[in-house]
Protein backbone atom coordinates (compact mmCIF):
# COMPACT_ATOMS: atom_id res chain seq x y z
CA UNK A 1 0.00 0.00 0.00
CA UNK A 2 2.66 2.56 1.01
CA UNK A 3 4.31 1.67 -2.42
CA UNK A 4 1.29 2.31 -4.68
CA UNK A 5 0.97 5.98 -3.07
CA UNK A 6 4.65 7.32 -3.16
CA UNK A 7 3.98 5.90 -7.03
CA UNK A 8 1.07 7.73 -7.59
CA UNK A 9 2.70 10.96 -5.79
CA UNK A 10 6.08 10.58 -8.32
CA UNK A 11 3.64 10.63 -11.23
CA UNK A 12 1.82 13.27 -9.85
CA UNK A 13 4.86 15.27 -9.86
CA UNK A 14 6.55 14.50 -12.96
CA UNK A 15 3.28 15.73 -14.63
CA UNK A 16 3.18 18.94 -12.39
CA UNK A 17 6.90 19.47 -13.39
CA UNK A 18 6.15 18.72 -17.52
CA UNK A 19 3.51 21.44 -17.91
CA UNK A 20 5.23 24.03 -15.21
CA UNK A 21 8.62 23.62 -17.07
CA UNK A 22 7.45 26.32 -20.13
CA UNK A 23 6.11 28.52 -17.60
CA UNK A 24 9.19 28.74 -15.79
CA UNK A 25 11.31 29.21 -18.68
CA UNK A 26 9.19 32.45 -19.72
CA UNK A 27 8.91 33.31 -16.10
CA UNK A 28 12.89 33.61 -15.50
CA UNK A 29 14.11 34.43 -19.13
CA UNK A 30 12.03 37.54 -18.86
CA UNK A 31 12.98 38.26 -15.18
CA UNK A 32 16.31 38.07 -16.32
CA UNK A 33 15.33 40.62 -19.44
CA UNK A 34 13.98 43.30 -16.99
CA UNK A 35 16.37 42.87 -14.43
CA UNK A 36 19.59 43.95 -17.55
CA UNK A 37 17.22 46.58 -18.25
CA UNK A 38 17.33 47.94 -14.93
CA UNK A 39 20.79 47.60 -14.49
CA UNK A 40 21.11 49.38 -17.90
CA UNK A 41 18.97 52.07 -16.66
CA UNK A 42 20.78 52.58 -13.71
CA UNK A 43 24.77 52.54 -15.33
CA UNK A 44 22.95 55.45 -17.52
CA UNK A 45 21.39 57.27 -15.11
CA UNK A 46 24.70 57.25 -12.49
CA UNK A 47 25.80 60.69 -12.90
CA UNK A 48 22.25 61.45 -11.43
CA UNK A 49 22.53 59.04 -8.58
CA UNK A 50 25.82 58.90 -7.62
CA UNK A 51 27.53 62.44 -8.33
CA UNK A 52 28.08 65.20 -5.75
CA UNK A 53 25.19 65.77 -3.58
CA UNK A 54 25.20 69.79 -2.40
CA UNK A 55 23.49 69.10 0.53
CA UNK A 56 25.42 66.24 2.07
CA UNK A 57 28.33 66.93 4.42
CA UNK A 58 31.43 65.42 3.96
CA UNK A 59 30.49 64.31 0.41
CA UNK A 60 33.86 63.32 -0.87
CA UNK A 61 33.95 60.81 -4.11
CA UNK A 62 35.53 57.80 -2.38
CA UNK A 63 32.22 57.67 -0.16
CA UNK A 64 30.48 58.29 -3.52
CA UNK A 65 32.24 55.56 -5.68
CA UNK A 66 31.93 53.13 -2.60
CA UNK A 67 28.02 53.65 -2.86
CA UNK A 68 28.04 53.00 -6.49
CA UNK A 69 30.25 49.65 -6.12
CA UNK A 70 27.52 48.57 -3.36
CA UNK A 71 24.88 48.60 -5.92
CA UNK A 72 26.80 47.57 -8.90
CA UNK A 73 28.48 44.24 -6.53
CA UNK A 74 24.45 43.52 -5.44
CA UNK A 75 23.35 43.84 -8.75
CA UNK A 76 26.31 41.51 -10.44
CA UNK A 77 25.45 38.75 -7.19
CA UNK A 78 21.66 39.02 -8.08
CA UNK A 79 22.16 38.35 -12.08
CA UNK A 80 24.49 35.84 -11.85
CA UNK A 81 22.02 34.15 -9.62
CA UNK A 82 19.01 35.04 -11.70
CA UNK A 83 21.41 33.36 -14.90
CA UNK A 84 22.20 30.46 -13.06
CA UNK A 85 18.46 30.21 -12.88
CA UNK A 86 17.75 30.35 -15.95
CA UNK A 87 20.39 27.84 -17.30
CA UNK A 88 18.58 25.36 -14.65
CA UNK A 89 15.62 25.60 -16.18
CA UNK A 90 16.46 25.70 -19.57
CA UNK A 91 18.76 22.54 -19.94
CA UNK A 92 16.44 20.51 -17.65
């Protein structure tokens, strides 16, 4: 008895995972799309975030380069996880 329902749960899964597979693919290949279009956006747009500031003290551009590396090395971790993703799901 305990056989016949971890077999029925395995099939039940491998037909979840055969129509969900497309959907995924779409899902993360167009995550990954909007997410380099953000980071294009904001590599553009960096002058505007990340230049002198008037109104902060002690604005000096090591402190400004070191805020543009944060978002630049959180943005590199989070694509290269979003890629590694997407090759998951596309060579299953």
């Amino acid at each position: 008895m305990n056989t016949l329902i971890s077999d029925q749960i395995i099939a039940l899964i491998a037909v979840i995972e055969q129509t969900g597979l497309p959907a995924l693919r779409m899902a993360f290949t167009l995550a990954v799309i909007i997410f380099l279009i953000g980071g294009i956006l904001i590599l553009r747009k960096r002058h505007q975030l990340f230049d002198r500031d008037p109104s902060v003290e002690n604005d000096l551009p090591v402190v400004r380069h070191n805020r543009m590396e944060e978002v630049l090395f959180v943005w590199s971790g989070l694509t290269l996880v979003l890629l590694s993703i997407v090759y998951q799901v596309w060579s299953a």
